[in-house]
Protein backbone atom coordinates (compact mmCIF):
# COMPACT_ATOMS: atom_id res chain seq x y z
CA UNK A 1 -2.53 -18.93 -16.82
CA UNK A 2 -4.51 -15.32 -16.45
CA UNK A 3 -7.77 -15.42 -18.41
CA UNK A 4 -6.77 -12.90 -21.67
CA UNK A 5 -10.27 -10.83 -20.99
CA UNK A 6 -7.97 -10.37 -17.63
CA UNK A 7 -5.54 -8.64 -19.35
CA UNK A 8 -7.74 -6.26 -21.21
CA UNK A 9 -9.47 -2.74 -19.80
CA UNK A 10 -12.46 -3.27 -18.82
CA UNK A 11 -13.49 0.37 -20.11
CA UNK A 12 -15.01 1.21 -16.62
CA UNK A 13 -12.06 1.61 -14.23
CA UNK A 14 -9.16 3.65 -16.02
CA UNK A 15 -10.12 7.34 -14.65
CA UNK A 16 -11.97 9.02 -11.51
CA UNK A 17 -15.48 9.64 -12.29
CA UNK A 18 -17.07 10.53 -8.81
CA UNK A 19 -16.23 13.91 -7.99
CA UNK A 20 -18.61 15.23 -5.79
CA UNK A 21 -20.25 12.06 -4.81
CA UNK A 22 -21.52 11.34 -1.46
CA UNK A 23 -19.38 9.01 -0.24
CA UNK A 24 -22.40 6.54 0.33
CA UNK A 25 -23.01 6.97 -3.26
CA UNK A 26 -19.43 6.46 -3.85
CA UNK A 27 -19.03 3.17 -2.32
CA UNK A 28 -22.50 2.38 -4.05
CA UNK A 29 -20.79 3.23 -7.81
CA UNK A 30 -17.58 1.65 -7.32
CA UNK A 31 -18.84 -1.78 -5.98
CA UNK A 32 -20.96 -1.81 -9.27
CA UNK A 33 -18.10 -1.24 -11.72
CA UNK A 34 -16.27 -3.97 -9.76
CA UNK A 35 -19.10 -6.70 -10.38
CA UNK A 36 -19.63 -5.33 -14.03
CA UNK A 37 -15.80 -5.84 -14.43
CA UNK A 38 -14.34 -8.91 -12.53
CA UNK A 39 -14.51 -11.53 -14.66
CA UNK A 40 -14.27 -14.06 -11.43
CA UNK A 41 -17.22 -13.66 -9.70
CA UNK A 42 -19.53 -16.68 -8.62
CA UNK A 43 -22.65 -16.65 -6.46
CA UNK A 44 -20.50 -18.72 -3.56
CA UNK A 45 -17.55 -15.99 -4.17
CA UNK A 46 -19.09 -12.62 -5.27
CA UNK A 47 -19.43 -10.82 -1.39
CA UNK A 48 -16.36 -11.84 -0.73
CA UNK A 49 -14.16 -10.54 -3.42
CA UNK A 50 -16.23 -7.20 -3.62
CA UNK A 51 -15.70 -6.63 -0.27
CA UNK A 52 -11.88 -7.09 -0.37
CA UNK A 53 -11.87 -5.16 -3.36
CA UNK A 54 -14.26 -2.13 -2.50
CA UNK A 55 -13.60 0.97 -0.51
CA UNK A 56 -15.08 1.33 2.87
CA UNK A 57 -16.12 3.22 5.52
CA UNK A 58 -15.76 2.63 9.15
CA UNK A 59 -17.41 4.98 11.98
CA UNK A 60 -16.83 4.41 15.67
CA UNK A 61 -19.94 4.03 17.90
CA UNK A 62 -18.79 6.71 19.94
CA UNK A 63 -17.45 9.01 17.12
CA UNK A 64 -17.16 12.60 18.30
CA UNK A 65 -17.35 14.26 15.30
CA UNK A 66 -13.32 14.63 15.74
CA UNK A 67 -10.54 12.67 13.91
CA UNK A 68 -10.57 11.03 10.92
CA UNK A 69 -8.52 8.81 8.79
CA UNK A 70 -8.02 8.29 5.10
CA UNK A 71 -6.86 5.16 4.63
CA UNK A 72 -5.05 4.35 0.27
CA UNK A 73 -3.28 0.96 -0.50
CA UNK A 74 -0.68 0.40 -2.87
CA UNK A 75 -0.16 -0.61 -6.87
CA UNK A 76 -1.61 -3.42 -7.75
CA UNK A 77 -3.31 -4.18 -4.24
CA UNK A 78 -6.90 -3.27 -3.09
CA UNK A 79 -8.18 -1.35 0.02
CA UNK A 80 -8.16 -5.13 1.77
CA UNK A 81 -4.55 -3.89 2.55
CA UNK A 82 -5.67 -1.88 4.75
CA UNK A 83 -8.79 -2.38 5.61
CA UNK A 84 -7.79 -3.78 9.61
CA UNK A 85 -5.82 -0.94 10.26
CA UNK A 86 -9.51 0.96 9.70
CA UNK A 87 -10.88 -0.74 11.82
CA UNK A 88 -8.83 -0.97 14.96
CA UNK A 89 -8.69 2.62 14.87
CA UNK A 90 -12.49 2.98 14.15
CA UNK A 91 -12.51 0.85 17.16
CA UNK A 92 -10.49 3.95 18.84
CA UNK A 93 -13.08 6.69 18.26
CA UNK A 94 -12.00 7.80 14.43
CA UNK A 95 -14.33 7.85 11.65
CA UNK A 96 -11.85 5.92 8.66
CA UNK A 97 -12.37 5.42 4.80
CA UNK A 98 -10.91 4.37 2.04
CA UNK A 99 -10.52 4.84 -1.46
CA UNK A 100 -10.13 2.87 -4.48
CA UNK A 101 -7.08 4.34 -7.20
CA UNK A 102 -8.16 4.07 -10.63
CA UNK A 103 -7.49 0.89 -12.63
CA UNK A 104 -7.53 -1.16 -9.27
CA UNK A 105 -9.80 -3.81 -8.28
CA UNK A 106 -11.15 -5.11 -11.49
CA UNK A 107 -9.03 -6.75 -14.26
CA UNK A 108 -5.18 -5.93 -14.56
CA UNK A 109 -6.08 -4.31 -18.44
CA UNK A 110 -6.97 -1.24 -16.14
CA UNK A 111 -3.61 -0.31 -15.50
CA UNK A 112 -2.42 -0.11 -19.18
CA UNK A 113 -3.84 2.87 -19.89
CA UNK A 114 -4.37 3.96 -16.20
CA UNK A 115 -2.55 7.66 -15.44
CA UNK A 116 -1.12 8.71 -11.99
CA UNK A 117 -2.73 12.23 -11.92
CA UNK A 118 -6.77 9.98 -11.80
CA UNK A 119 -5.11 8.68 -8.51
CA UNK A 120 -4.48 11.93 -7.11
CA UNK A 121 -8.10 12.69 -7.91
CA UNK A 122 -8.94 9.49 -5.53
CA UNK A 123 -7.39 10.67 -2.89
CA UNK A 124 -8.58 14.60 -3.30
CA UNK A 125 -11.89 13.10 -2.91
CA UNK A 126 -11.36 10.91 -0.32
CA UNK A 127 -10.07 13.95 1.53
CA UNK A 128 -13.19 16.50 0.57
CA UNK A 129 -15.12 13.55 1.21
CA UNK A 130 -14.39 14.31 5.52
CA UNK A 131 -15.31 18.24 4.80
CA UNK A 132 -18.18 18.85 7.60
CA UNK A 133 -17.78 15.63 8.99
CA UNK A 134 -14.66 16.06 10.93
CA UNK A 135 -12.59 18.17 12.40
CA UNK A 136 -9.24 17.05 11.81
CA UNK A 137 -7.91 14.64 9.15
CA UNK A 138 -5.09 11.98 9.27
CA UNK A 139 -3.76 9.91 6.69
CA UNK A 140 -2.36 6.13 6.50
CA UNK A 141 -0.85 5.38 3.00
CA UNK A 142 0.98 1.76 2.06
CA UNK A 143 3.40 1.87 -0.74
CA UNK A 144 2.07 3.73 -3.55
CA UNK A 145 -0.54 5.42 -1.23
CA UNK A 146 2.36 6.71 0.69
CA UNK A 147 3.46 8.26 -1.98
CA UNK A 148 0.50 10.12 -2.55
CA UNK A 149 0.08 11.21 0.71
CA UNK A 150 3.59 12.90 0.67
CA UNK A 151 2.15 14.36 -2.78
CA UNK A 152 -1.34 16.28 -1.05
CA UNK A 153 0.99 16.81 2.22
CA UNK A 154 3.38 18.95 0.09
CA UNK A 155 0.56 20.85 -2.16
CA UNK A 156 -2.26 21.01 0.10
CA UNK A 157 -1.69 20.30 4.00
CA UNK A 158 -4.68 19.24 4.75
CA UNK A 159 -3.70 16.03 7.34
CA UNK A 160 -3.29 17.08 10.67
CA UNK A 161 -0.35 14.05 10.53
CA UNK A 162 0.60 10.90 8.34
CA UNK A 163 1.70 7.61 8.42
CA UNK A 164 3.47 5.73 5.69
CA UNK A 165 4.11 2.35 5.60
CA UNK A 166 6.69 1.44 2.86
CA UNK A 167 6.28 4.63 1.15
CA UNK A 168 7.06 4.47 -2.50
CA UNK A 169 10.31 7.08 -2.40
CA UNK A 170 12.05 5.36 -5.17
CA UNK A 171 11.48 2.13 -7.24
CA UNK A 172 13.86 -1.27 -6.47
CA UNK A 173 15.70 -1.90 -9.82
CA UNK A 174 13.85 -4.49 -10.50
CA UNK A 175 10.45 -2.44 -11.05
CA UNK A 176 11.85 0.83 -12.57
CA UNK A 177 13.38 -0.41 -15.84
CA UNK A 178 9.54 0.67 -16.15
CA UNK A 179 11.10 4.14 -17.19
CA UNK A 180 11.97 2.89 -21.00
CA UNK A 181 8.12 2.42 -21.27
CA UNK A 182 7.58 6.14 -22.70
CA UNK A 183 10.10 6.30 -24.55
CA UNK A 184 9.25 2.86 -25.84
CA UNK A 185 5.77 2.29 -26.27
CA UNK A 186 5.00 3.46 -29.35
CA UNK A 187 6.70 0.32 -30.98
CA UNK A 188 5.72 -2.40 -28.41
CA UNK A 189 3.16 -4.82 -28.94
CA UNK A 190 0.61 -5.97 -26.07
CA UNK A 191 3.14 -8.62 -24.58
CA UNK A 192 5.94 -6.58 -24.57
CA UNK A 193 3.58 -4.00 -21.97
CA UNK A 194 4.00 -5.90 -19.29
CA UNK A 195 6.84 -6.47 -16.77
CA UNK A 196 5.17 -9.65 -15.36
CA UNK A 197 1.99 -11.71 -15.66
CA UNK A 198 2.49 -14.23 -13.16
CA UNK A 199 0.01 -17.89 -13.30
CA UNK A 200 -1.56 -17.74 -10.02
CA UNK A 201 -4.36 -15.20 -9.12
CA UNK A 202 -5.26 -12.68 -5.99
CA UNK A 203 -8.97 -11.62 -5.97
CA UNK A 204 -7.37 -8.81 -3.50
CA UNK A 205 -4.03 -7.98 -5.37
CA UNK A 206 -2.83 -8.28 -9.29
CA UNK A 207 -0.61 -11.24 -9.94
CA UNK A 208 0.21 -9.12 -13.70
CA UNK A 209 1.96 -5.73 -14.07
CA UNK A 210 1.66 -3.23 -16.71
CA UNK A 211 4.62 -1.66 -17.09
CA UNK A 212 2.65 1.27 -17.53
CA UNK A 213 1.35 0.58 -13.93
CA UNK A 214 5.19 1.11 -12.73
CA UNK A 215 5.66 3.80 -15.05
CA UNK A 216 2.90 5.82 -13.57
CA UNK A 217 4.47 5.53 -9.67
CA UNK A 218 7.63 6.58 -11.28
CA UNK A 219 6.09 9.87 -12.44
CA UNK A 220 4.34 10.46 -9.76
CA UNK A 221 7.88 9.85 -7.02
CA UNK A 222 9.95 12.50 -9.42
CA UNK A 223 6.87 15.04 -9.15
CA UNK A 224 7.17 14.22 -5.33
CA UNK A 225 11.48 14.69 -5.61
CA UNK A 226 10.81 18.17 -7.45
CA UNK A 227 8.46 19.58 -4.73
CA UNK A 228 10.90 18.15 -2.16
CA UNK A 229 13.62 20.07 -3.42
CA UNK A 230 11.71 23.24 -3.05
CA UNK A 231 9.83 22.45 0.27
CA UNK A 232 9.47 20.08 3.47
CA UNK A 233 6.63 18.21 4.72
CA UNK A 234 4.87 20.55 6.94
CA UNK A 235 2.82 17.74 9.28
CA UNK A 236 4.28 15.67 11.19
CA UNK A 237 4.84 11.48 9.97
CA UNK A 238 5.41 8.33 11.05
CA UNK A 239 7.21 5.76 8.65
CA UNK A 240 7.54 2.10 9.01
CA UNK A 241 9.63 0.42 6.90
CA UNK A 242 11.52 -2.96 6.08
CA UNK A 243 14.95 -2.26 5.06
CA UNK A 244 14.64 -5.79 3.00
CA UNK A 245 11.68 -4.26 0.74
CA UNK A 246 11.77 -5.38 -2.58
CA UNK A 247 9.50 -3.33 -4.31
CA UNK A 248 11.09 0.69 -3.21
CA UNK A 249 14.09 1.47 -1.77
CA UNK A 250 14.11 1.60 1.78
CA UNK A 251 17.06 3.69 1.99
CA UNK A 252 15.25 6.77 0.28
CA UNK A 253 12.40 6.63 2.58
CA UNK A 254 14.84 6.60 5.63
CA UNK A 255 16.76 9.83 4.07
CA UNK A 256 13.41 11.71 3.79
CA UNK A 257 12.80 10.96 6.83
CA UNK A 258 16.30 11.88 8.59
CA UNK A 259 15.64 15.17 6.06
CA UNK A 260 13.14 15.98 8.27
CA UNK A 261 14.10 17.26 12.01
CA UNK A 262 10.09 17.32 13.03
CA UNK A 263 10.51 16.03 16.97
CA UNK A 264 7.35 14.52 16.50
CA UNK A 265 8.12 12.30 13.54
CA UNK A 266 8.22 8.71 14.10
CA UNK A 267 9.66 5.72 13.00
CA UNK A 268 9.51 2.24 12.74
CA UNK A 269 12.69 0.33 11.22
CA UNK A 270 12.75 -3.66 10.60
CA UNK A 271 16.01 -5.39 9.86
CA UNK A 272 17.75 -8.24 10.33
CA UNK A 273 20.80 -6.49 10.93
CA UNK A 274 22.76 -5.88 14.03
CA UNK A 275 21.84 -1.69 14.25
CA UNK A 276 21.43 1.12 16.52
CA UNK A 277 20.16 4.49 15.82
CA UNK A 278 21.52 7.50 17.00
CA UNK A 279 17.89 9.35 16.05
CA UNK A 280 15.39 9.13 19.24
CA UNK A 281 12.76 9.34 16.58
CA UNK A 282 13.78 5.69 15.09
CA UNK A 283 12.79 2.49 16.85
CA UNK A 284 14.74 -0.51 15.06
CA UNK A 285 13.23 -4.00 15.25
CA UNK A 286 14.39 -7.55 14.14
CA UNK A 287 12.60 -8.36 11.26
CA UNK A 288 13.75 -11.89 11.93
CA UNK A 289 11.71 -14.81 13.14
CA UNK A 290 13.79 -18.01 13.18
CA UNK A 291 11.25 -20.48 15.01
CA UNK A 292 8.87 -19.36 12.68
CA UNK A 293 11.57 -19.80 9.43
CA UNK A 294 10.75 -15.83 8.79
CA UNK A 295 13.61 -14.54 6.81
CA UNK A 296 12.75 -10.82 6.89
CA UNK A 297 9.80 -8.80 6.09
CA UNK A 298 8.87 -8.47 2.83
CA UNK A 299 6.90 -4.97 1.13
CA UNK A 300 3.67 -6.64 1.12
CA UNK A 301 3.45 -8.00 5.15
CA UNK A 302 3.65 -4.63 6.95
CA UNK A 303 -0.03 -3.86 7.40
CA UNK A 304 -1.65 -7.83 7.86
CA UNK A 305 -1.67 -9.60 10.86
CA UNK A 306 -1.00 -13.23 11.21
CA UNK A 307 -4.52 -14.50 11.87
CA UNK A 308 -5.95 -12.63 8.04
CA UNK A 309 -8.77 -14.55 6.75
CA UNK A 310 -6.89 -14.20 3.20
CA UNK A 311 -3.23 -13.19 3.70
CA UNK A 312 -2.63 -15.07 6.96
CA UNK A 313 -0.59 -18.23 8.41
CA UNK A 314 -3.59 -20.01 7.73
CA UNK A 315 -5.19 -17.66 4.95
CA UNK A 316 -6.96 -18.75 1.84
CA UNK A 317 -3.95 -17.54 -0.30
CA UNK A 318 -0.71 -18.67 -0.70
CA UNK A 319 2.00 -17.57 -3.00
CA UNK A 320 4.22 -19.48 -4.89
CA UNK A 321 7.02 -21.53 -4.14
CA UNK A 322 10.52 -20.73 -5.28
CA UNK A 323 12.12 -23.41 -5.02
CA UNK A 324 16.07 -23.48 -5.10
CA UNK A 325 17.68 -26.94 -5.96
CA UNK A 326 21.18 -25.38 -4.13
CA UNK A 327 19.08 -25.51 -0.57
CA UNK A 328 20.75 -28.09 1.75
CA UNK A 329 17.27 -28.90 3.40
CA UNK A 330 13.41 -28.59 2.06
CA UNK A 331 12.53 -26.01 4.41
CA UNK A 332 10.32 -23.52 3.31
CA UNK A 333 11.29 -20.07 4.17
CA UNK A 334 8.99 -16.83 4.17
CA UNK A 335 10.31 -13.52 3.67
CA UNK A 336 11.32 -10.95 0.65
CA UNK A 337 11.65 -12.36 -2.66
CA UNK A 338 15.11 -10.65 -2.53
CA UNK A 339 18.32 -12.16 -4.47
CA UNK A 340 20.21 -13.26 -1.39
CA UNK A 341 16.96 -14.89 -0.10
CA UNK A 342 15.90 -16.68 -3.50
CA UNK A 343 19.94 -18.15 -3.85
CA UNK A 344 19.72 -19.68 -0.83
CA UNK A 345 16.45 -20.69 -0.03
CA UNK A 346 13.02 -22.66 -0.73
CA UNK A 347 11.12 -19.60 -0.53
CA UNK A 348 7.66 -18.03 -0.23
CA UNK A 349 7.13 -14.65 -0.25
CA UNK A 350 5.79 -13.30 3.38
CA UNK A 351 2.24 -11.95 2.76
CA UNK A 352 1.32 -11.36 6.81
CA UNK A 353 3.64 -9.39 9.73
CA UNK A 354 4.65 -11.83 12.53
CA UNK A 355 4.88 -8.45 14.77
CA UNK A 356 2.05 -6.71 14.04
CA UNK A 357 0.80 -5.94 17.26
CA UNK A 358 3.75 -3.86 18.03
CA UNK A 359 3.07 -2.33 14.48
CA UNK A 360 -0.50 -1.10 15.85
CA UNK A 361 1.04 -0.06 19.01
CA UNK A 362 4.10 1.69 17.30
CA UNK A 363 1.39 3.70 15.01
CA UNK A 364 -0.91 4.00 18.58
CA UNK A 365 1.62 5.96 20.23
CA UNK A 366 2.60 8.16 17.29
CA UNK A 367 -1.27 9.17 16.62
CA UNK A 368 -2.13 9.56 20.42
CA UNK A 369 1.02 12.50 20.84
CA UNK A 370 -0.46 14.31 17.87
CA UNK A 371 -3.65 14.20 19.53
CA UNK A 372 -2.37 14.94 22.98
CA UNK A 373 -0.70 18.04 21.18
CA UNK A 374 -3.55 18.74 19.44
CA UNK A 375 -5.03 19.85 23.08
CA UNK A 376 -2.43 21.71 24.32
């Protein structure tokens, strides 16, 4: 069961306080707030969860004073998500940081009274943060961080590209009944605010959900729709995405990106479906791994790769077993914790991505043509 001081703000993480920080001092602020505020933090434990919680910066040895890449995770998750992608591009030449969104990292209570617009200030200041520093920014956003890079693409261009991986286009049913929270919340008691406060516990990711949390991404993918109805994304963006995602739609993601007739755009399609696209731009892959009893890809796997220290085959996390008494066998499955998955198998949900590699080179490829165009 989740501590109750878990479930309560912590009164230092609900909005962006930093503006005009160095980024040093940044990092230096927000790692305090975390230790002031997680209420799991033990000498043997402390580096370790502040770490996987903080944001970060990585600069390559031989940085050039060129490219450089804002990195922004998803609700509910922590820049761990994508803290390897930083560094194998660091490890390319790019100077990469990350930021952490309001009401993350800390105690779940943050997101009850967390709004979306303190996120956009995260991310305006991660991008001000490269001013002088480089000469041309890119951006990598998972889930909800995709979402706000489509929002600063739209109203500010300041990315010389993007990549999104499981962009938040539109909410999975099963996360947007969130919208009755507004009209609701005036006459709902502190239980009735969340959609889910699940028993086990993350030190990277929240295992309980606001609904106010879900509410907030909502808001912020119809602001998104309404500028999309008046303009197009002006850079060009790669997309990978999991057509068994249970947390957005894939299918809205995919239309934004067929909207869009860039030749450079990219992406990166996992099913387990028998398909073939008729788009150049779309590479389809199996998202299938039978001799490793991978079911699909869930929203979660896309950026970790299988050997994670936390989120990997042999990671110091695993989630929870759903067991289904209708399975003919006890084999334990991995994939999304989708309907047709849960009915039919013992199932955990997939936290790593079994074809990651080709992930990194898939994203390689897409960044090295904007660069090779860059010099034309």
């Amino acid at each position: 069961m989740l501590p109750v001081r878990a479930l309560q703000p912590s009164g230092l993480n609900t909005t962006f306080t930093q503006e005009g920080m160095p980024f040093d001092q940044y990092l230096a602020d927000v790692q305090s707030k975390i230790k002031r505020a997680r209420i799991d933090l033990m000498p043997a434990n402390e580096e370790e969860i502040v770490r996987a919680n903080s944001p970060f910066e990585f600069k390559a040895e031989n940085f050039d004073g060129q490219h450089g890449i804002l990195l922004v995770h998803g609700l509910l998750d922590s820049p761990l998500f994508v803290r390897k992608l930083a560094k194998h591009f660091c490890q390319q030449g790019f100077l990469c940081r990350s930021v952490l969104l309001p009401g993350h990292g800390t105690v779940p209570g943050d997101l009850l009274h967390v709004d979306y617009k303190e996120w956009i200030k995260a991310v305006e200041y991660g991008i001000h943060s490269f001013k002088g520093e480089v000469e041309h920014l890119h951006y990598i956003g998972f889930s909800t961080g995709g979402a706000l890079g489509i929002y600063s693409a739209l109203t500010r261009e300041p990315f010389e590209s993007m990549m999104l991986i499981a962009p938040a286009c539109k909410l999975t049913q099963k996360v947007s009944y969130a919208n009755l929270f507004f009209g609701l919340k005036r006459w709902m008691t502190h239980e009735d605010k969340w959609v889910m406060k699940a028993e086990s516990w993350d030190y990277a990711k929240y295992q309980a959900v606001p609904m106010n949390a879900a509410w907030q991404v909502q808001k912020l993918i119809e602001r998104n729709n309404r500028l999309l109805d008046r303009h197009s994304i002006p850079i060009p963006m790669a997309m990978i995405l999991t057509k068994d995602d249970e947390s957005t739609v894939a299918e809205s993601a995919y239309q934004l990106f067929e909207k869009h007739e860039n030749a450079q755009n990219r992406m990166l399609y996992y099913t387990g479906d028998e398909m073939c696209s008729t788009d150049k731009r779309i590479d389809v892959r199996n998202s299938s791994f039978p001799a490793e009893n991978i079911l699909d890809f869930s929203h979660v796997c896309m950026t970790i790769p299988p050997n994670h220290k936390h989120y990997g085959i042999d990671g110091d996390y695993l989630e929870p077993l759903h067991e289904n008494p209708k399975a003919e066998e006890f084999t334990v499955y991995s994939g999304a914790l989708t309907k047709q998955n849960l009915k039919h198998y013992n199932l955990r949900r997939l936290t790593y991505n079994p074809d990651y590699e080709y992930t990194l080179s898939f994203l390689n490829q897409f960044i090295q043509s904007i660069l090779k165009e860059d010099k034309t």
